[in-house]
Protein backbone atom coordinates (compact mmCIF):
# COMPACT_ATOMS: atom_id res chain seq x y z
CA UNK A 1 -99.50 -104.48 211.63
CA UNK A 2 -101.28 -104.03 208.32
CA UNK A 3 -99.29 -105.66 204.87
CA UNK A 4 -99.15 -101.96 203.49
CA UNK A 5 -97.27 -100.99 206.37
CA UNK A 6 -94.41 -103.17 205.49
CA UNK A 7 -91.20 -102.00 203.35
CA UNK A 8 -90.49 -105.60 202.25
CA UNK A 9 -94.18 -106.11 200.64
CA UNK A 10 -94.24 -102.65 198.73
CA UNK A 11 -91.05 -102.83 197.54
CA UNK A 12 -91.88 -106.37 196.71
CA UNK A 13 -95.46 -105.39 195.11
CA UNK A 14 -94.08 -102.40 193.29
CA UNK A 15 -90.93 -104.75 191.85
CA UNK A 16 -94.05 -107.67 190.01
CA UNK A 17 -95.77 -104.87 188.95
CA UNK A 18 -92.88 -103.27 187.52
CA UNK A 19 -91.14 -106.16 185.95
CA UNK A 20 -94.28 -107.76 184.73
CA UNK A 21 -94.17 -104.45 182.77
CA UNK A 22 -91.07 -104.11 181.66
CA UNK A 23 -91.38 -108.05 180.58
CA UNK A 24 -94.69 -106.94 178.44
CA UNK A 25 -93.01 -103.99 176.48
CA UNK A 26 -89.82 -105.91 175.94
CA UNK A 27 -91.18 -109.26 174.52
CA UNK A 28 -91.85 -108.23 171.12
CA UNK A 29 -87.69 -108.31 170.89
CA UNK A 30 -87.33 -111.64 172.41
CA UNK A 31 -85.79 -109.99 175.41
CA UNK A 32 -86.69 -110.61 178.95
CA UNK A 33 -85.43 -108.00 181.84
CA UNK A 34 -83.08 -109.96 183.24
CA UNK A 35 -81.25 -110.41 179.46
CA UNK A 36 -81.56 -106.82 179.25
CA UNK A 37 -79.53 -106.03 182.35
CA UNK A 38 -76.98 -108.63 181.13
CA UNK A 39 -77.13 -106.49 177.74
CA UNK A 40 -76.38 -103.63 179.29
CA UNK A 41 -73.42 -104.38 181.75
CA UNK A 42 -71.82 -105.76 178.82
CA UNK A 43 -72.38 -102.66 176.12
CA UNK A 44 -70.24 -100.88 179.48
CA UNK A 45 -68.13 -103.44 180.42
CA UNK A 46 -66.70 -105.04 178.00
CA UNK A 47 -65.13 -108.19 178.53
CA UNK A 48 -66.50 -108.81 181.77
CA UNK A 49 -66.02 -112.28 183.53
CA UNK A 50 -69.27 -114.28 184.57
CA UNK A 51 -68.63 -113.56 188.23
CA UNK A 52 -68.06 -110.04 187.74
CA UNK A 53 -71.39 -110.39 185.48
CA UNK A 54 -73.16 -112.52 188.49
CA UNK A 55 -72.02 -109.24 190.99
CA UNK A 56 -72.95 -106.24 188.85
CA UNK A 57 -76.60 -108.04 187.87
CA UNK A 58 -76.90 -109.34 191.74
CA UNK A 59 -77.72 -112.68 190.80
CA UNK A 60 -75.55 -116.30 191.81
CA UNK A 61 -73.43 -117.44 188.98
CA UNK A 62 -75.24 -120.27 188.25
CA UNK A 63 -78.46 -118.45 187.65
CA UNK A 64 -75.69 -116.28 185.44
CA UNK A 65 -74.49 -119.49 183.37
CA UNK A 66 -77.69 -120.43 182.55
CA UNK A 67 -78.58 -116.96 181.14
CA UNK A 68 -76.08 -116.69 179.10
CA UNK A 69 -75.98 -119.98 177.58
CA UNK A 70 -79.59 -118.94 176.52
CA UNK A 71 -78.06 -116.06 175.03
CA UNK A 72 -75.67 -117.20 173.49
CA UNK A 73 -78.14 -119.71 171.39
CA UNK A 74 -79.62 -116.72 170.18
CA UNK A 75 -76.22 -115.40 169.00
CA UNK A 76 -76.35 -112.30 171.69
CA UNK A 77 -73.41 -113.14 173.58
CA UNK A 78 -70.40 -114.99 172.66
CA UNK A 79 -67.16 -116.04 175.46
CA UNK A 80 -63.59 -115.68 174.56
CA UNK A 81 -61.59 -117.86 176.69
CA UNK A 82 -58.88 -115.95 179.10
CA UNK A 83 -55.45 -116.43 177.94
CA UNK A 84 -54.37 -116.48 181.35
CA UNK A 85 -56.82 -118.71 182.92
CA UNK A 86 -58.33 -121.22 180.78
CA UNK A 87 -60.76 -121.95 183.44
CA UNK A 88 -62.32 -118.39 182.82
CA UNK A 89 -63.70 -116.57 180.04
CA UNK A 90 -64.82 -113.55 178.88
CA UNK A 91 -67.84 -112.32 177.72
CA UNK A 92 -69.42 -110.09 174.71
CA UNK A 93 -71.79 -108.99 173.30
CA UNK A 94 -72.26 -109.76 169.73
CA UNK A 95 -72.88 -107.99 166.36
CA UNK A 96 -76.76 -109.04 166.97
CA UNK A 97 -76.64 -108.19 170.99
CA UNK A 98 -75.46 -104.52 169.96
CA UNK A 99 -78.00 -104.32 167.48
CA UNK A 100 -80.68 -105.39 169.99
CA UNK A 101 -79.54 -103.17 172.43
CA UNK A 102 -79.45 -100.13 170.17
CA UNK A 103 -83.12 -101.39 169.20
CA UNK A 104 -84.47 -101.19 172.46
CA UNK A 105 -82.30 -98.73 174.13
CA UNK A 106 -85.44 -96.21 173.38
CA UNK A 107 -88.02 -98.68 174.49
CA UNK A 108 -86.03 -99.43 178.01
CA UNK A 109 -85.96 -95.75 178.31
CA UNK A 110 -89.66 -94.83 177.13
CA UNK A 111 -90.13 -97.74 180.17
CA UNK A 112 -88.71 -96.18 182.66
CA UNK A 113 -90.60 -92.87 182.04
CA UNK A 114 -93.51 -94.30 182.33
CA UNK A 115 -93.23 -96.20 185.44
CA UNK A 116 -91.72 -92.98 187.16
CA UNK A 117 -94.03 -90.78 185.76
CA UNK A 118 -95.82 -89.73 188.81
CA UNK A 119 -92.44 -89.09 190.56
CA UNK A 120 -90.64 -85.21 190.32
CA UNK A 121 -86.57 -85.98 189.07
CA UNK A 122 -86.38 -84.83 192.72
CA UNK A 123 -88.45 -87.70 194.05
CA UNK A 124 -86.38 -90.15 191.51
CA UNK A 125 -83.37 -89.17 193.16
CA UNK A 126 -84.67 -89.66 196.59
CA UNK A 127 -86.34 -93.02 195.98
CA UNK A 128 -82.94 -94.36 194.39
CA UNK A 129 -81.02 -93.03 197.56
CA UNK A 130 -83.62 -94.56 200.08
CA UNK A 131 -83.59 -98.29 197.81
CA UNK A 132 -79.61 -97.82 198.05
CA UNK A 133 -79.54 -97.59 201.54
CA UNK A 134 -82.14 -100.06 202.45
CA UNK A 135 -79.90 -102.25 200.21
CA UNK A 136 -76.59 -102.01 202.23
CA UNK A 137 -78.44 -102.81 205.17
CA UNK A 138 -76.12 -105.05 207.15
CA UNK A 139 -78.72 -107.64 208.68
């Protein structure tokens, strides 16, 4: 069987390329992709745990803590405790994180027409169905 036969290397290839990308166009802010998604679950969830953070980014928690500790040193995100469970906290973006995110809420976008570019809206559509369902592939 010949490599570009295989789902797993083309989605693979096509991920580097894409987030190699995405990691050129965003450095300039100090941002990498991964911060960005973290940016963005929290502008639309707002006061999200760090598990429900881990689940909506599909990462492990500890990769999670680590992020945000290295956001939080550059004043992006800050944790409130939970009231209820002082094991837990909550999590928010900053004055500075919303400012960064309005800042390269453009860029992001200007991103992801260009890497799409050679796709119809109709194509998008179908790509993000077919990565959804290889996704909740039970294996």
């Amino acid at each position: 069987m010949d490599l570009h036969d295989l789902l797993g290397y083309l989605i693979h290839r096509t991920d580097v390329k894409m987030t190699n990308y995405f990691t050129k166009v965003l450095k300039p802010y100090g941002i990498t992709p991964e911060q960005w998604s973290i940016i963005s679950v929290l502008s639309s969830q707002r006061g999200t745990t760090q598990k429900e953070l881990a689940e909506a980014i599909d990462k492990n928690q500890t990769t999670v803590v680590r992020m945000i500790h290295s956001m939080e040193r550059k004043s992006i995100v800050k944790k409130v405790f939970n009231e209820q469970d002082r094991r837990s906290h909550y999590l928010f973006l900053t004055e500075k994180g919303e400012e960064i995110k309005k800042t390269i809420l453009s860029v992001v976008k200007d991103a992801h027409h260009v890497v799409s570019s050679n796709l119809s809206k109709r194509e998008i559509q179908q790509l993000k169905s077919l990565l959804n369902k290889l996704y909740d592939t039970r294996y």
